[in-house]
C-alpha atoms as a PDB file:
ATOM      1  CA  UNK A   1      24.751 -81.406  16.130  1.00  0.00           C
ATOM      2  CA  UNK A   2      24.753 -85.158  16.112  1.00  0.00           C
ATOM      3  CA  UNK A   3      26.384 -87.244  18.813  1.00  0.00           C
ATOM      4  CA  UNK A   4      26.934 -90.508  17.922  1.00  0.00           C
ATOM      5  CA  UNK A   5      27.610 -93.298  21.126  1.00  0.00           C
ATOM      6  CA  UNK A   6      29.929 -95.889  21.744  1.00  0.00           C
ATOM      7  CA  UNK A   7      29.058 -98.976  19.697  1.00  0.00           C
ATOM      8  CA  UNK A   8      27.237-102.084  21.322  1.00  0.00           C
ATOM      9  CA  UNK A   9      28.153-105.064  20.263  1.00  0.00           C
ATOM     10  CA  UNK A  10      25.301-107.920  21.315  1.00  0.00           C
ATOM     11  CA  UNK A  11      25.797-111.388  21.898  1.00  0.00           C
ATOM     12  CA  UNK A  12      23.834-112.369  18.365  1.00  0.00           C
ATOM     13  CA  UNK A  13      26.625-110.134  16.837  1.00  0.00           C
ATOM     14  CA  UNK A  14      24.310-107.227  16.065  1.00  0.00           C
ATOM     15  CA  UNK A  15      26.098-103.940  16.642  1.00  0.00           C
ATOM     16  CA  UNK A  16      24.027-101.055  18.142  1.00  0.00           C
ATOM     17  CA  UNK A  17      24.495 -97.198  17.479  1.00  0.00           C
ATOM     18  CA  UNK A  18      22.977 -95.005  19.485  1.00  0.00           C
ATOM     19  CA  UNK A  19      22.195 -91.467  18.406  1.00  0.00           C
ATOM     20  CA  UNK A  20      21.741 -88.228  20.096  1.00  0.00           C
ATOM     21  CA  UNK A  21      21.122 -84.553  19.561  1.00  0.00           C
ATOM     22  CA  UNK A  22      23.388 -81.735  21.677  1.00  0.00           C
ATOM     23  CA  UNK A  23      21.623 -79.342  22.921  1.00  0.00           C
ATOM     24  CA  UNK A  24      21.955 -75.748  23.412  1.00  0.00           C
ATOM     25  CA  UNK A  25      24.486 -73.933  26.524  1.00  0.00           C
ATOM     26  CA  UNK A  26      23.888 -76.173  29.581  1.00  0.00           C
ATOM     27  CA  UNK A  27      21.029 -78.162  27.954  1.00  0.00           C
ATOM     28  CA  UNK A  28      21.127 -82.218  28.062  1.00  0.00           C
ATOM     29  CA  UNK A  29      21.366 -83.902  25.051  1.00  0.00           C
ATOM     30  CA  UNK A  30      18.112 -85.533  23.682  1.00  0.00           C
ATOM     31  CA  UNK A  31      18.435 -88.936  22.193  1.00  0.00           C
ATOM     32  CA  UNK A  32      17.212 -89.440  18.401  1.00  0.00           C
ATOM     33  CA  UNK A  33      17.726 -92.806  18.003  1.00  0.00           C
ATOM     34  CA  UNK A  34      19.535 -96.106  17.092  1.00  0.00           C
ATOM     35  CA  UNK A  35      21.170 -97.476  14.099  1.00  0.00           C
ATOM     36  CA  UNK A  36      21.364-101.315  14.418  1.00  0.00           C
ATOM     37  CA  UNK A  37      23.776-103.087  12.726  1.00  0.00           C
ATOM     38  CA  UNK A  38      23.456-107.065  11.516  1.00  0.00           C
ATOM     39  CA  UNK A  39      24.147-109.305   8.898  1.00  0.00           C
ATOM     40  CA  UNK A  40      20.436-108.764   7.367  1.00  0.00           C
ATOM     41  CA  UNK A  41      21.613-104.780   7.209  1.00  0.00           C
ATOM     42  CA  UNK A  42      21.364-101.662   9.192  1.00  0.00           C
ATOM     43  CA  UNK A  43      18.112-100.515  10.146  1.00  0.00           C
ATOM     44  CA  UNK A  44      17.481 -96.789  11.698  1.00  0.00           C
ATOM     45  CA  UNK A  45      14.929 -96.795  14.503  1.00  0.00           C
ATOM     46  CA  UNK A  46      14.066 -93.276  15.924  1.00  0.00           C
ATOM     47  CA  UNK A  47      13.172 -92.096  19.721  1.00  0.00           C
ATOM     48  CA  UNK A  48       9.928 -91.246  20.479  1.00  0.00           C
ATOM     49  CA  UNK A  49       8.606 -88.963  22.908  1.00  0.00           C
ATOM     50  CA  UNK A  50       5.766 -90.460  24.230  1.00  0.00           C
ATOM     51  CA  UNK A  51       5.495 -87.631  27.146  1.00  0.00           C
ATOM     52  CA  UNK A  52       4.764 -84.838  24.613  1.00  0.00           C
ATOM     53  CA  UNK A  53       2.324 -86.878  22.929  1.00  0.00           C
ATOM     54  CA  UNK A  54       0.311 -87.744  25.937  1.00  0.00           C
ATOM     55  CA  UNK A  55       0.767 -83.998  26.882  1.00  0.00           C
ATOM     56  CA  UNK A  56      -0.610 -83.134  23.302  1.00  0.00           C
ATOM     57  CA  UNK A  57      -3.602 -85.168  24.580  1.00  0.00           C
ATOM     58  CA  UNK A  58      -4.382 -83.938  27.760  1.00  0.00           C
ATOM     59  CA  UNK A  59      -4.445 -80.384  26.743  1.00  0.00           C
ATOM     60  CA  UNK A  60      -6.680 -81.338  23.448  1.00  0.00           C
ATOM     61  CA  UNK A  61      -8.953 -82.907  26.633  1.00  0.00           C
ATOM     62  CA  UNK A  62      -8.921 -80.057  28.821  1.00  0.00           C
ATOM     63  CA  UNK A  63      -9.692 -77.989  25.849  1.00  0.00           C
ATOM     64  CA  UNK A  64     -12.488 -79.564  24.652  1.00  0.00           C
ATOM     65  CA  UNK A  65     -14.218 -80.081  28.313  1.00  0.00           C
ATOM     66  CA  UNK A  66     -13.370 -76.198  28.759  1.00  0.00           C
ATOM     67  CA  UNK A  67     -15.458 -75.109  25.686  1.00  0.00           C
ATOM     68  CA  UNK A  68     -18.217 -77.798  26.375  1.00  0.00           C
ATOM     69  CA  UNK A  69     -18.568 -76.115  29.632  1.00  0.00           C
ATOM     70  CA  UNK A  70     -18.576 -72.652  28.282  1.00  0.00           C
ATOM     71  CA  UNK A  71     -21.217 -74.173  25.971  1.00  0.00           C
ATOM     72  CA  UNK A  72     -23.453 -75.579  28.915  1.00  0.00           C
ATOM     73  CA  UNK A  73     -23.235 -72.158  30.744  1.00  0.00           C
ATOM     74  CA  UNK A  74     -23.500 -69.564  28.618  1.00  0.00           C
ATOM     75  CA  UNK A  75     -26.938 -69.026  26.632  1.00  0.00           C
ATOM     76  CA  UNK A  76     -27.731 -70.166  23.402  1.00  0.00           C
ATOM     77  CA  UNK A  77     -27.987 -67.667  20.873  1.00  0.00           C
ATOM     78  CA  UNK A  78     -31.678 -68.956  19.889  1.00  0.00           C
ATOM     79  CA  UNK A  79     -34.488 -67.880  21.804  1.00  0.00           C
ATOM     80  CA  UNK A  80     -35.980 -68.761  24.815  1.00  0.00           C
ATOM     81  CA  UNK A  81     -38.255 -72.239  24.047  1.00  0.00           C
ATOM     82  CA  UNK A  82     -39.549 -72.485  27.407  1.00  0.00           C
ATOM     83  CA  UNK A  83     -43.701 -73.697  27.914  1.00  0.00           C
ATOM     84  CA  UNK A  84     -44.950 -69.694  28.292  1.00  0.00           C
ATOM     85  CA  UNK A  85     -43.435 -68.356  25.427  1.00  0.00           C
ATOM     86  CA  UNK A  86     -44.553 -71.617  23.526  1.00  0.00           C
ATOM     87  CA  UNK A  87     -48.025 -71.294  24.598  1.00  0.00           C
ATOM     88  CA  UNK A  88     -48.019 -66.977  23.892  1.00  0.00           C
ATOM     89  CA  UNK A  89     -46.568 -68.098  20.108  1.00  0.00           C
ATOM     90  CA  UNK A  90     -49.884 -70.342  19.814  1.00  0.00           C
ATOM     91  CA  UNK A  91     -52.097 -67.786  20.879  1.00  0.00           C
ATOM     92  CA  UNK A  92     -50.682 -65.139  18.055  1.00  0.00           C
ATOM     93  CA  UNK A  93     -50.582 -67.463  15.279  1.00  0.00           C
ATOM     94  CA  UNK A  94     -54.338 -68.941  16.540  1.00  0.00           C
ATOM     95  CA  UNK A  95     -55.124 -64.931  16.841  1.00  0.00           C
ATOM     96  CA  UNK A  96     -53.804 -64.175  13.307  1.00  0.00           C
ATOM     97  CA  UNK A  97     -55.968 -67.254  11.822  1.00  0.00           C
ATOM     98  CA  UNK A  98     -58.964 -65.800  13.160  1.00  0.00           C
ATOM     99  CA  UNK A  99     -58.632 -62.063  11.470  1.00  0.00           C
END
């Protein structure tokens, strides 16, 4: 349900509306925004919650560093590159050649 506050009136003569959202049992009401009111016309500008957004962020971080991590640590599913088995792979195909 909409609660609509106590108009504003500014020294310019614009008239400001502001605009919240009851919430729920004992739960604070959650503003939505403002209507403003001038001779041009009314213009609706919402809230924004810029706290979820940066939370949003930070987990979309700490995601991203967790499975870059997970990456680093665990093996690769390709083999093992390392300079033995390289040199043991040119030895067979060098053997192979030579049959």
């Amino acid at each position: 349900m909409l609660v609509f506050g106590e108009p504003y009136e500014a020294s310019n003569g614009t008239v400001i509306v502001t605009v919240s959202r009851k919430g729920w049992g004992r739960r604070l009401e959650c503003p939505v925004g403002i209507y403003t009111i001038s001779a041009e016309g009314t213009t609706w500008t919402p809230a924004v919650d810029t706290s979820r957004h940066a939370l949003i962020g930070v987990c979309t971080g700490f995601a991203a560093a967790v499975i870059g991590t997970l990456a680093v640590l665990r093996r690769p599913p390709w083999p093992e590159m390392t300079e033995r088995v390289m040199t043991a792979l040119a030895e067979a195909r060098s053997a192979e050649h030579r049959q």
